[in-house]
Protein backbone atom coordinates (compact mmCIF):
# COMPACT_ATOMS: atom_id res chain seq x y z
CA UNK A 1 58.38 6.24 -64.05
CA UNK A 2 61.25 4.54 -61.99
CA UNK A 3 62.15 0.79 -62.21
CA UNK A 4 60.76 0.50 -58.60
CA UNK A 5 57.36 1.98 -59.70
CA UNK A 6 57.47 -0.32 -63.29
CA UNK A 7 58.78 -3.64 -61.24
CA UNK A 8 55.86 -3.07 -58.35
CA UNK A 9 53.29 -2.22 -61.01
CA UNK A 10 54.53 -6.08 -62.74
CA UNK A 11 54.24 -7.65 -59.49
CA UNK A 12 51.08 -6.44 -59.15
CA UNK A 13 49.54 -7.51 -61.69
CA UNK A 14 50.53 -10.75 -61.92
CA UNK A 15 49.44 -11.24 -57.78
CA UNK A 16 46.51 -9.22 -57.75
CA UNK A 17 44.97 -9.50 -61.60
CA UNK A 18 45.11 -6.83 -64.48
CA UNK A 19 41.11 -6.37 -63.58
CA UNK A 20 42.06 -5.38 -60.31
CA UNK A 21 44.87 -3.05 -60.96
CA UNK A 22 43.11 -1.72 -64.18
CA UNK A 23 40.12 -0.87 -61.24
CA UNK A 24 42.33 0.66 -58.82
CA UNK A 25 44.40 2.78 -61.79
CA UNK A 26 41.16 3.94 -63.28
CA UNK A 27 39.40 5.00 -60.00
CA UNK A 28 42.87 6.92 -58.77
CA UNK A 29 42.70 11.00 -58.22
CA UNK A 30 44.38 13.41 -57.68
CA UNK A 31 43.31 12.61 -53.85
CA UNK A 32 44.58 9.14 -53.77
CA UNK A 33 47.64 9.26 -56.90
CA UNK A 34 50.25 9.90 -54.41
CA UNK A 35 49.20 6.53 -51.88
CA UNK A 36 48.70 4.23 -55.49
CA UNK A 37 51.95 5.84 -56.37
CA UNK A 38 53.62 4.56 -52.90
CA UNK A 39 52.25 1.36 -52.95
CA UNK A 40 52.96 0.15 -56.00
CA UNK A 41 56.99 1.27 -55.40
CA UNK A 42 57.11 -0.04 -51.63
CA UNK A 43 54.68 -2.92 -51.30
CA UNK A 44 55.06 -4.24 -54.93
CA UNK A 45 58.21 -2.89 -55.99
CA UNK A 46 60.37 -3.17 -52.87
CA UNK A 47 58.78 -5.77 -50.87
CA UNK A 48 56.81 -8.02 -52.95
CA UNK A 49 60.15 -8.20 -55.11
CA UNK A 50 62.68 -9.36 -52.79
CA UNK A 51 64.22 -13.07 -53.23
CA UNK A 52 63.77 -14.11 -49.30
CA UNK A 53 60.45 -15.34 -50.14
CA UNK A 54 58.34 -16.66 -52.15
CA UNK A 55 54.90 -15.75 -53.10
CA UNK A 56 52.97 -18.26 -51.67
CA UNK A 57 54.67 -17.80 -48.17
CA UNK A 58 54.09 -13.78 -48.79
CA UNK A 59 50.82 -14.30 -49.07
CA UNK A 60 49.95 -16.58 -46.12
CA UNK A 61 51.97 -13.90 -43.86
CA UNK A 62 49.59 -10.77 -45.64
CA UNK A 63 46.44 -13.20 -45.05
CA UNK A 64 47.65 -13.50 -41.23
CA UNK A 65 48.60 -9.55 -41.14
CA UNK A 66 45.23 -8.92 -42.03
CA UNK A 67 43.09 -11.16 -40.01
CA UNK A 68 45.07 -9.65 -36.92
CA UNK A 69 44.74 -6.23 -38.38
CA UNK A 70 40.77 -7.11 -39.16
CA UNK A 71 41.72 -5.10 -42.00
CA UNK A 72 38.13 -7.14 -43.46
CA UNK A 73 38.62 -4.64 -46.78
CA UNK A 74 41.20 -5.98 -48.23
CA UNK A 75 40.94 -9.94 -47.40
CA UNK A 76 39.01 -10.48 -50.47
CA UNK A 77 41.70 -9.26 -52.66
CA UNK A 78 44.32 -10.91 -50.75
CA UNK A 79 42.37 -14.52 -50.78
CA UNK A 80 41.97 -14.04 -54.58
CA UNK A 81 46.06 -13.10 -54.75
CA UNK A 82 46.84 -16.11 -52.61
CA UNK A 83 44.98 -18.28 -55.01
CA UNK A 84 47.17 -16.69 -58.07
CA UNK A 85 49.93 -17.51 -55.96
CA UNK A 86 49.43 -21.38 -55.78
CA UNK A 87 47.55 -21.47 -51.97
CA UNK A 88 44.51 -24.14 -51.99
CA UNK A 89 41.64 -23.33 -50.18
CA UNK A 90 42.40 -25.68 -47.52
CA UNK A 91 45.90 -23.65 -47.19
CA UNK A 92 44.22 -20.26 -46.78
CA UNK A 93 42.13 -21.91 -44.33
CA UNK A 94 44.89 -23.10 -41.88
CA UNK A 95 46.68 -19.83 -42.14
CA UNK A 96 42.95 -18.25 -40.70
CA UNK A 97 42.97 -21.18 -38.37
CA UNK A 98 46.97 -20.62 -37.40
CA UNK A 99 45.85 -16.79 -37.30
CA UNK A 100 43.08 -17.15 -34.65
CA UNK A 101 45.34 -18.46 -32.14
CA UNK A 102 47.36 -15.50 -32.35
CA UNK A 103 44.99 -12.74 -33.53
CA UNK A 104 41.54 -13.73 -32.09
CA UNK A 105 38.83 -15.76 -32.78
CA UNK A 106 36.76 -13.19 -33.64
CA UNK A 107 38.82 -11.57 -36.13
CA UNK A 108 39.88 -15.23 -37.71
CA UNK A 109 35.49 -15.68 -37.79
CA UNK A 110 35.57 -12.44 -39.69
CA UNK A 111 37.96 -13.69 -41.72
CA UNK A 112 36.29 -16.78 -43.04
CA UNK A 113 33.40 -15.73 -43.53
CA UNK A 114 34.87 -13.44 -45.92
CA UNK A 115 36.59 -15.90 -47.56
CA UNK A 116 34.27 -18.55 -47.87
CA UNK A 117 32.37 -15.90 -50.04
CA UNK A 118 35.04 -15.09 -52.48
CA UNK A 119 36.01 -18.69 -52.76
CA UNK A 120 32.51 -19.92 -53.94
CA UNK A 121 32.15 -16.80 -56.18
CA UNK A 122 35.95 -18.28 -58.12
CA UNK A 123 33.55 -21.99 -58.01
């Protein structure tokens, strides 16, 4: 393993959960070793790292990237990571409501409802 690789895999963790990682390490074949193997050196180890920004403003601009992506998969995992990363649920909801001026309503509606489901579920 490379420092990258151990410094995304940290990263990871501590944003997305040990559950969640432990999930996505266990499930990984020889298919899909290569992409888990990317991500975690790129998106956690190179990008997630980096002092420019914090966390919290990392997540808000993933949350946005994905409600203009409607990449509706991985919200639920982001909204959890942006509530590991200090955002209240009234912050991830202006972020959705900043994002459907720029992305669409429809994919911001999307968005929400999503959300609104994995927030109740952490209640």
């Amino acid at each position: 393993m490379n420092d990258r690789y151990e410094a995304g895999m940290k990263v990871r963790r501590e944003v997305l959960g040990d559950a969640h990682v432990d999930r996505a390490t266990a499930n990984t074949t020889e298919f899909t070793a290569d992409f888990q193997d990317f991500i975690t050196r790129y998106a956690w180890g190179e990008i997630w790292t980096r002092e420019g920004l914090d966390r919290r403003t990392r997540s808000c601009m993933t949350l946005s990237l994905l409600v203009a992506l409607r990449a509706e998969n991985e919200i639920p995992m982001h909204v959890r990571a942006a509530r590991r990363n200090g955002l209240t649920p009234d912050e991830i909801k202006e972020v959705f409501l900043h994002a459907a001026v720029y992305a669409g309503v429809p994919a911001a509606n999307s968005a929400f409802a999503i959300a609104q489901k994995v927030l109740a579920e952490e209640e």
